[in-house]
Protein backbone atom coordinates (compact mmCIF):
# COMPACT_ATOMS: atom_id res chain seq x y z
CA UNK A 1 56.89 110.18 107.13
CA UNK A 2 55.44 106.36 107.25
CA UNK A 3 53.00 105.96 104.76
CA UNK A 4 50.56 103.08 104.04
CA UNK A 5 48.59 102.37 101.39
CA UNK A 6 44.54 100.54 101.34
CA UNK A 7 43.35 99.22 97.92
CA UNK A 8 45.52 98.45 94.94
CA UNK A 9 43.30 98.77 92.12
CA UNK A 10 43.06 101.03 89.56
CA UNK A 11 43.35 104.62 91.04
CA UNK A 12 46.48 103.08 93.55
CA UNK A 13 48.65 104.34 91.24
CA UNK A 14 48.20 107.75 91.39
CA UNK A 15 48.57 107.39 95.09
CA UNK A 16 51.88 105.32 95.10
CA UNK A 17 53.59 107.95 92.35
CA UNK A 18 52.26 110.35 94.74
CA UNK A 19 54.16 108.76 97.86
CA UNK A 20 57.39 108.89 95.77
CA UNK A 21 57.29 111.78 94.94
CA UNK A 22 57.27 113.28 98.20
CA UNK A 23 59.28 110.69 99.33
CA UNK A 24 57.33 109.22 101.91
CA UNK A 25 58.49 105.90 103.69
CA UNK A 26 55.94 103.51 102.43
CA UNK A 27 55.73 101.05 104.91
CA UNK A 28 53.38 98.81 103.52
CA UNK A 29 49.99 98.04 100.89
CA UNK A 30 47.08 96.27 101.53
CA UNK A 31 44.95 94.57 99.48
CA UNK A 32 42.82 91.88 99.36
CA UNK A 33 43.98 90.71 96.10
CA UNK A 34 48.06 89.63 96.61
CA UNK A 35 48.32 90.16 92.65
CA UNK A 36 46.86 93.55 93.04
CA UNK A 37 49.78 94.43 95.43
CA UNK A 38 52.46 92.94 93.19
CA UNK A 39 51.62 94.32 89.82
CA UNK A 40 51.23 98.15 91.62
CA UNK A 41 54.60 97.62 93.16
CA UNK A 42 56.07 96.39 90.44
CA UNK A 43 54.32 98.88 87.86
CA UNK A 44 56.81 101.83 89.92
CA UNK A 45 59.91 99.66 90.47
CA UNK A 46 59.13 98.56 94.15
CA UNK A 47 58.40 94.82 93.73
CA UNK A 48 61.94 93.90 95.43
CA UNK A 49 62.24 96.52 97.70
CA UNK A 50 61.85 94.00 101.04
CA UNK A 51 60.78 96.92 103.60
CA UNK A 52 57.41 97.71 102.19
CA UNK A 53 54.96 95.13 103.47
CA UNK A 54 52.68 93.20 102.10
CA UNK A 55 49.18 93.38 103.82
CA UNK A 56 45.30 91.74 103.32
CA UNK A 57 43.77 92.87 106.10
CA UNK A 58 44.01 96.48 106.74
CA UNK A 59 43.20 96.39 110.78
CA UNK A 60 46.23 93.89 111.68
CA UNK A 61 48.17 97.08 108.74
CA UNK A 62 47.36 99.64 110.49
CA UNK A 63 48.39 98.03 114.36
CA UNK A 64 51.73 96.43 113.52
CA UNK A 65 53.25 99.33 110.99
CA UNK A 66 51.69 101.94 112.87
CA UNK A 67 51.69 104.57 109.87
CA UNK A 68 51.19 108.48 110.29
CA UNK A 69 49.71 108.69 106.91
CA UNK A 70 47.55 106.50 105.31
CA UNK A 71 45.28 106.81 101.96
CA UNK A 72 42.15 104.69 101.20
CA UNK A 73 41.65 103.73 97.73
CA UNK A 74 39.21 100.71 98.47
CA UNK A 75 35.90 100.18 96.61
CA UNK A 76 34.00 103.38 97.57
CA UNK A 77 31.32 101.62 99.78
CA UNK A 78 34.46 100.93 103.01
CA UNK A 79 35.75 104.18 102.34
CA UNK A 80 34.42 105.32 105.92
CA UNK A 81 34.59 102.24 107.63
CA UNK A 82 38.38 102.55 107.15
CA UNK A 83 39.03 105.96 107.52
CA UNK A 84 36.81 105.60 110.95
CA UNK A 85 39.27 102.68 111.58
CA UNK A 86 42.63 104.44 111.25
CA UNK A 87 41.28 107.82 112.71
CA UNK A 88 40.44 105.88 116.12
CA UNK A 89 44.03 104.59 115.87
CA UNK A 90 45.56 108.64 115.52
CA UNK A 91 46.85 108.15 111.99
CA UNK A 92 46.04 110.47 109.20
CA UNK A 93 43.91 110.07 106.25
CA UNK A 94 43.97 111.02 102.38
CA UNK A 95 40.43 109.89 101.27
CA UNK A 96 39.77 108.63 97.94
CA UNK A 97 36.43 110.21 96.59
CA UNK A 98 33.42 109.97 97.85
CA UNK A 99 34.84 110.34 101.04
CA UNK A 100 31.83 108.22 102.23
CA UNK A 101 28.57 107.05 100.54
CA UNK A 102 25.78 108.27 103.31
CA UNK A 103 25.40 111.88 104.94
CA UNK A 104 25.70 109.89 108.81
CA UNK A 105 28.97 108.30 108.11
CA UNK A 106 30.37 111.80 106.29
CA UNK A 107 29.37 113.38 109.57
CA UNK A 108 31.31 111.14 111.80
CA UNK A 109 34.64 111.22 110.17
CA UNK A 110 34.58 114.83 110.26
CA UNK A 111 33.50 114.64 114.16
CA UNK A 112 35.84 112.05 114.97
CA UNK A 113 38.53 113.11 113.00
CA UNK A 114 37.91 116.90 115.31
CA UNK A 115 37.91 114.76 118.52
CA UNK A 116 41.09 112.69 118.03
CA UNK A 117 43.01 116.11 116.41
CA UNK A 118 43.71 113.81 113.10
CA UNK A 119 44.27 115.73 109.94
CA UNK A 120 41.68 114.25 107.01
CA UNK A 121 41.76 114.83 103.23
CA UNK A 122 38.87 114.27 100.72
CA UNK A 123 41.15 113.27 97.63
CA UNK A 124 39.39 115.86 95.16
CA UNK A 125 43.02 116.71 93.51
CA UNK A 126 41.79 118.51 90.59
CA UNK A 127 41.74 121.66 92.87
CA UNK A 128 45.40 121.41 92.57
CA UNK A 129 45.29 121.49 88.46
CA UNK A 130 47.02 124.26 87.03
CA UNK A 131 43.86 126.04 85.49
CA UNK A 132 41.81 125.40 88.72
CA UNK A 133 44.15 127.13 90.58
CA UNK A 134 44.51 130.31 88.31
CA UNK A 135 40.78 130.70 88.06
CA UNK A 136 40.84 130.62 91.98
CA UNK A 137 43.32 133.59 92.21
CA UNK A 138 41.31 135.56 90.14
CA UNK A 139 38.07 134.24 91.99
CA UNK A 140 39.45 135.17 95.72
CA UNK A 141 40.73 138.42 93.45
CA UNK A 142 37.31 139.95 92.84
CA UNK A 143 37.95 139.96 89.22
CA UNK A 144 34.82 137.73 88.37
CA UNK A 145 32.54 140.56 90.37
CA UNK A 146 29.43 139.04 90.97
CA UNK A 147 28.82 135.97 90.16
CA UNK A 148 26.06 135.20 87.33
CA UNK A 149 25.73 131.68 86.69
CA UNK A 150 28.05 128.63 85.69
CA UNK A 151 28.11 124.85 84.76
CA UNK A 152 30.39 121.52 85.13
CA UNK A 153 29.70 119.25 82.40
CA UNK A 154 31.55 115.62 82.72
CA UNK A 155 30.83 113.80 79.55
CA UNK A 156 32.92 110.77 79.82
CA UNK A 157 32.59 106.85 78.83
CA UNK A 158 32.80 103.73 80.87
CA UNK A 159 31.40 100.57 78.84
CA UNK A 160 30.70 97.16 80.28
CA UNK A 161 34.56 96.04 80.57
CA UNK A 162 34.83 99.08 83.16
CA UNK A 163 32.34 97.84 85.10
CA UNK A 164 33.28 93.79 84.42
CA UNK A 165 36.81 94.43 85.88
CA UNK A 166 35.09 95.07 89.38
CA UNK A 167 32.05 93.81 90.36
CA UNK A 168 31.56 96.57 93.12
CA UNK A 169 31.27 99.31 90.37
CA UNK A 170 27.48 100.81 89.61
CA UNK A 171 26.12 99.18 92.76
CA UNK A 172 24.45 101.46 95.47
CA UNK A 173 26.02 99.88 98.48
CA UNK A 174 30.00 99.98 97.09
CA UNK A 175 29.94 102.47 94.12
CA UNK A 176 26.67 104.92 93.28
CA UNK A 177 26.54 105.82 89.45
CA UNK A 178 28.15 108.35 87.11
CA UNK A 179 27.63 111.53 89.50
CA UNK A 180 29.08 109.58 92.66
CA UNK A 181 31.90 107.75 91.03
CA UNK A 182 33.02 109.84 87.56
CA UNK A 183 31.70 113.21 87.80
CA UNK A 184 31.93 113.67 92.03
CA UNK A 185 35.66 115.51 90.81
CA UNK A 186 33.69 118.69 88.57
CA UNK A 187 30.65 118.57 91.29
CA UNK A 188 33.10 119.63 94.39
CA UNK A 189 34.91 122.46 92.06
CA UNK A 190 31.57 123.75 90.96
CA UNK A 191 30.10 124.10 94.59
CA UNK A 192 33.72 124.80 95.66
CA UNK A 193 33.81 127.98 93.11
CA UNK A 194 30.38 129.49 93.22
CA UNK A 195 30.64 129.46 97.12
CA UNK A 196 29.57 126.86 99.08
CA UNK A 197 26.40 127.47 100.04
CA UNK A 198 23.47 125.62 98.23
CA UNK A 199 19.93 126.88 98.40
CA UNK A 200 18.17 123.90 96.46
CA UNK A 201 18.83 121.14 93.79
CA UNK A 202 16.49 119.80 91.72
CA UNK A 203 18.12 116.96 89.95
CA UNK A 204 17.13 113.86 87.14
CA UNK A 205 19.01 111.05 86.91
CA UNK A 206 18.46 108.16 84.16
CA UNK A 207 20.12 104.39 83.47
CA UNK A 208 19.87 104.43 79.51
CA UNK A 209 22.71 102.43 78.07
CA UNK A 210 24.41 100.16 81.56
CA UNK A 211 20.91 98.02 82.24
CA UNK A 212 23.68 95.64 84.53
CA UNK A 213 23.97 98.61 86.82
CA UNK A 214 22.04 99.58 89.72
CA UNK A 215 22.87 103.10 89.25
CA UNK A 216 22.85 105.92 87.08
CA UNK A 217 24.74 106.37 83.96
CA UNK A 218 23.34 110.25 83.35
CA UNK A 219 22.54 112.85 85.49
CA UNK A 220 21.49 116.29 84.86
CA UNK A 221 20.54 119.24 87.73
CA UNK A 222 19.84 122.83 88.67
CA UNK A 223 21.90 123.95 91.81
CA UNK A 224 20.57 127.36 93.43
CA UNK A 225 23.55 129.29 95.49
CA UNK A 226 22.52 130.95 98.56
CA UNK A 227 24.76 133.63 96.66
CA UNK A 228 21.97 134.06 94.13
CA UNK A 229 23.86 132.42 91.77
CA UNK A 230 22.88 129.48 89.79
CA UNK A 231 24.70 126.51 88.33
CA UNK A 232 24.19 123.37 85.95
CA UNK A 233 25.37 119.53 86.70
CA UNK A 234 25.70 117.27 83.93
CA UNK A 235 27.23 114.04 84.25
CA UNK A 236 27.78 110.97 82.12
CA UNK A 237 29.60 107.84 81.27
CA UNK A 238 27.28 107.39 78.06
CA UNK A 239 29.68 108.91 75.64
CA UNK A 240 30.33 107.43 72.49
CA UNK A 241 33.16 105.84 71.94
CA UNK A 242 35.51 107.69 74.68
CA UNK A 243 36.39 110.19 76.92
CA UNK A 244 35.14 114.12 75.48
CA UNK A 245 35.47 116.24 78.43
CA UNK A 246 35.19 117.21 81.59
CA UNK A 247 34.56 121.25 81.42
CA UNK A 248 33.76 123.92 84.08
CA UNK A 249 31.87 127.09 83.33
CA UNK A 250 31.89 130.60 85.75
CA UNK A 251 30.09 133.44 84.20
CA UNK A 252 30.93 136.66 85.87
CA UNK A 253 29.54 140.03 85.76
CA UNK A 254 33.48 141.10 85.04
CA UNK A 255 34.52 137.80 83.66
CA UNK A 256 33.94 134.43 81.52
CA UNK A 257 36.51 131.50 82.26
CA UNK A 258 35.70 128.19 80.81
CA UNK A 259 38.37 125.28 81.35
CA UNK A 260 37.79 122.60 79.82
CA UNK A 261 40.34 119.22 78.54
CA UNK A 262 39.22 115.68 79.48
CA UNK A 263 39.72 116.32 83.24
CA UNK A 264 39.39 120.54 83.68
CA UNK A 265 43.34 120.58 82.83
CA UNK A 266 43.27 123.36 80.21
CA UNK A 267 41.88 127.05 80.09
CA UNK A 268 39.95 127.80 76.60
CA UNK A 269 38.54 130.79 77.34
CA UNK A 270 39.73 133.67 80.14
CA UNK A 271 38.75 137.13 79.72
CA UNK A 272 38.61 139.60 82.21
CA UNK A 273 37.36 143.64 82.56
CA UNK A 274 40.78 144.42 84.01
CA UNK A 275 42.82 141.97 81.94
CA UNK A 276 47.01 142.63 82.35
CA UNK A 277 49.62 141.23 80.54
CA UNK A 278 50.01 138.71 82.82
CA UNK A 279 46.70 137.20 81.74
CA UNK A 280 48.50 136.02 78.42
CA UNK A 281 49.82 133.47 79.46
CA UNK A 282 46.68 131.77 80.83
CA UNK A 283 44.92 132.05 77.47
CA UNK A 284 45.32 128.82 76.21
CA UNK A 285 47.27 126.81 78.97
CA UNK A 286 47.47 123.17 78.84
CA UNK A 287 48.74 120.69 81.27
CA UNK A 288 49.59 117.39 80.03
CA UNK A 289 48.20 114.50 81.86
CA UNK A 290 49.21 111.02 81.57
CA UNK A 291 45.28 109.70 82.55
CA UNK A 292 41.73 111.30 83.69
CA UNK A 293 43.19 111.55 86.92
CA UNK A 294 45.62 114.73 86.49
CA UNK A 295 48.42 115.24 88.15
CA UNK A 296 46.94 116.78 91.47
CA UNK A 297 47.70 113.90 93.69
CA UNK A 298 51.43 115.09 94.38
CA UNK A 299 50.03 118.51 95.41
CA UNK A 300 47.63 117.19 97.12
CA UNK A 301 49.86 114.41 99.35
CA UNK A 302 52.28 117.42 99.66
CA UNK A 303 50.00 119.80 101.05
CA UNK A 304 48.83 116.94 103.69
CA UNK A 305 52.23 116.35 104.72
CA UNK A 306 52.43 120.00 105.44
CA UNK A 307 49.27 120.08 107.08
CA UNK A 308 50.11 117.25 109.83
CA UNK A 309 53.89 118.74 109.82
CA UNK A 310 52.59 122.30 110.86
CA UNK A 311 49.22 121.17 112.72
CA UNK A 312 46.50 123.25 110.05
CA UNK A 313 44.16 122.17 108.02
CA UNK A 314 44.65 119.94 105.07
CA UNK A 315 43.87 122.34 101.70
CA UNK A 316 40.70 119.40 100.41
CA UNK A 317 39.30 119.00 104.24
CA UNK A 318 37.09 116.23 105.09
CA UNK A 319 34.16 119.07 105.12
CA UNK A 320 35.08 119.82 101.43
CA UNK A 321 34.36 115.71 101.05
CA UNK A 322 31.38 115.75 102.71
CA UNK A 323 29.99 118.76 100.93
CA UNK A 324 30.49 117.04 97.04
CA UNK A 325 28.87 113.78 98.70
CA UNK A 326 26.03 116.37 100.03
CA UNK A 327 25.43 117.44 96.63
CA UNK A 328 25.61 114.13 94.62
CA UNK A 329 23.03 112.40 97.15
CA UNK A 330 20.82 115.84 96.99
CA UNK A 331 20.58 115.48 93.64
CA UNK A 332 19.60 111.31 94.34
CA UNK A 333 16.91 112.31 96.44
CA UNK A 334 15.94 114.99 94.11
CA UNK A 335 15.26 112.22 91.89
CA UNK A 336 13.67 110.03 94.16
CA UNK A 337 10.98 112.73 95.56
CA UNK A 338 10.44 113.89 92.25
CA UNK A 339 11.18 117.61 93.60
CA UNK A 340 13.47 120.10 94.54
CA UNK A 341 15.43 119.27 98.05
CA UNK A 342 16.40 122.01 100.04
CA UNK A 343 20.02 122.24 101.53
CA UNK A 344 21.80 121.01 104.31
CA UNK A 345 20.60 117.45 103.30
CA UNK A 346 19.58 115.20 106.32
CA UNK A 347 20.24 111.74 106.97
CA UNK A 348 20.48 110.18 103.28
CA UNK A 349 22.87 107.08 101.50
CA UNK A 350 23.34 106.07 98.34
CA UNK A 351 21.86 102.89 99.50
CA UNK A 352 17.99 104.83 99.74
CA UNK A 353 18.46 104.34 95.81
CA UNK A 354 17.95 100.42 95.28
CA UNK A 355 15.04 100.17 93.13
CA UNK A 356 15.09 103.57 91.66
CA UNK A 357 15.96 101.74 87.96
């Protein structure tokens, strides 16, 4: 399958050891940056290879290569733009998160992507971790019975050299804050696992230590299910001095699960009513990760390819995109009203922020 890449920068990685390893053909990269290009390919051993092409405008990319797969890993704020781009021109997407930064242009991938019959994937691949994917089983299962309450809690830390290295980061137009850009991963598995369907939010959001942002750098809210469950957000990059965790909580009237690591990539707690033998070997599981990032983006790219190969839908669909985005920029507005915001969200961007700090 022809695959071409948009935006080189940090995350690109992921995406090109991705591409390998379901050997794709990558056709070609685009960046705007010609450095950016080079170091990636050279980073995985492709510098010399002459067949991939070397791209800084992703329109003239996308007509002469003519890819079936493409992924976007641009600043966040062109995310749509593109995807809107390539989806007009037939070829598939893989959507770095958020899949968009307003509710309108959300909406009109997943329209046109319906009308042109192209397959579209919100990159969340931490629904392919290993732990994720066990606590789903037992989810779909039954074995939780009904659902209580639970929490994500994404306490990470990004100091001013994060931000330095690209100027787009922490501004409303290109990036959003912590919620949008670091803790958008644990926000789509929490709404993902307790259901779907949100009642009300009632969010707070605070710049306390990045004063060169726009956006947030903590965010805290109260998510009510339609379910009759309830749920906790809390998201940071204000932890000192690194990384502590990024940890999901589902409280069951059968059964606790909390999984937990820097990126929800180990299970430290799993008990169960009807616990089996089998459930020994998920006490205590641990999957190595190289970066924050897991290892979901093979699964992920692999399940795509399958998707377009056998004409279903991708396993992270463009409506699982637009319903994180829905909840980060419900819990924005929350914090602009000053009040609880009732579900489906209306037209709102992350760009009905500037000012808020």
């Amino acid at each position: 399958m022809k695959y071409a890449l948009i935006g080189c920068g940090r995350i690109a990685t992921n995406h090109i050891k991705a591409a390998v390893n379901n050997q794709l053909e990558i056709a070609a990269v685009c960046d705007v940056q010609k450095e950016h290009m080079e170091t990636l390919l050279e980073k995985h051993g492709l510098q010399a290879d002459a067949s991939i092409k070397r791209y800084m405008d992703y329109k003239t990319m996308i007509e002469e290569v003519k890819p079936e797969l493409v992924s976007i890993a641009t600043e966040s704020g062109i995310h749509a733009e593109i995807a809107i781009f390539c989806i007009n021109h037939g070829v598939h997407v893989i959507i770095e998160k958020p899949m968009a930064m307003s509710m309108a242009d959300a909406n009109e991938i997943i329209r046109l992507s319906e009308e042109k019959k192209v397959k579209v994937s919100a990159c969340h691949q931490n629904r392919f971790n290993i732990a994720i994917q066990e606590m789903r089983q037992a989810l779909e299962a039954g074995r939780f019975g009904k659902l209580s309450h639970g929490s994500i809690h994404v306490r990470w830390n990004r100091n001013q050299n994060y931000y330095t290295q690209a100027p787009w980061r922490g501004t409303w137009a290109q990036d959003g804050g912590a919620l949008m850009n670091q803790c958008i991963h644990g926000i789509d598995l929490l709404r993902w696992t307790f259901g779907g369907e949100i009642e009300e939010v009632y969010g707070q959001t605070r710049q306390q230590f990045h004063d060169y942002l726009e956006a947030e750098d903590v965010g805290m809210a109260v998510v009510k299910f339609k379910n009759g469950a309830i749920a906790t957000i809390e998201g940071t990059t204000n932890v000192y001095p690194k990384n502590l965790e990024e940890t999901l909580y589902i409280f069951g009237e059968k059964g606790t699960v909390k999984i937990g690591g820097t990126s929800t990539n180990n299970i430290d707690v799993w008990d169960f009513a009807d616990e089996t033998e089998a459930d020994t070997k998920n006490k205590g599981l641990e999957e190595a990760t190289s970066n924050v990032y897991g290892n979901g983006h093979t699964s992920l790219f692999a399940d795509v390819v399958d998707a377009i190969q056998t004409d279903r839908k991708p396993y992270v669909d463009a409506y699982a995109g637009r319903d994180a985005l829905e909840l980060v920029l419900a819990i924005y507005k929350s914090q602009k009203e000053r009040k609880a915001v009732k579900l489906p969200l209306g037209e709102f961007a992350s760009t009905d922020m500037r000012g808020e700090f």
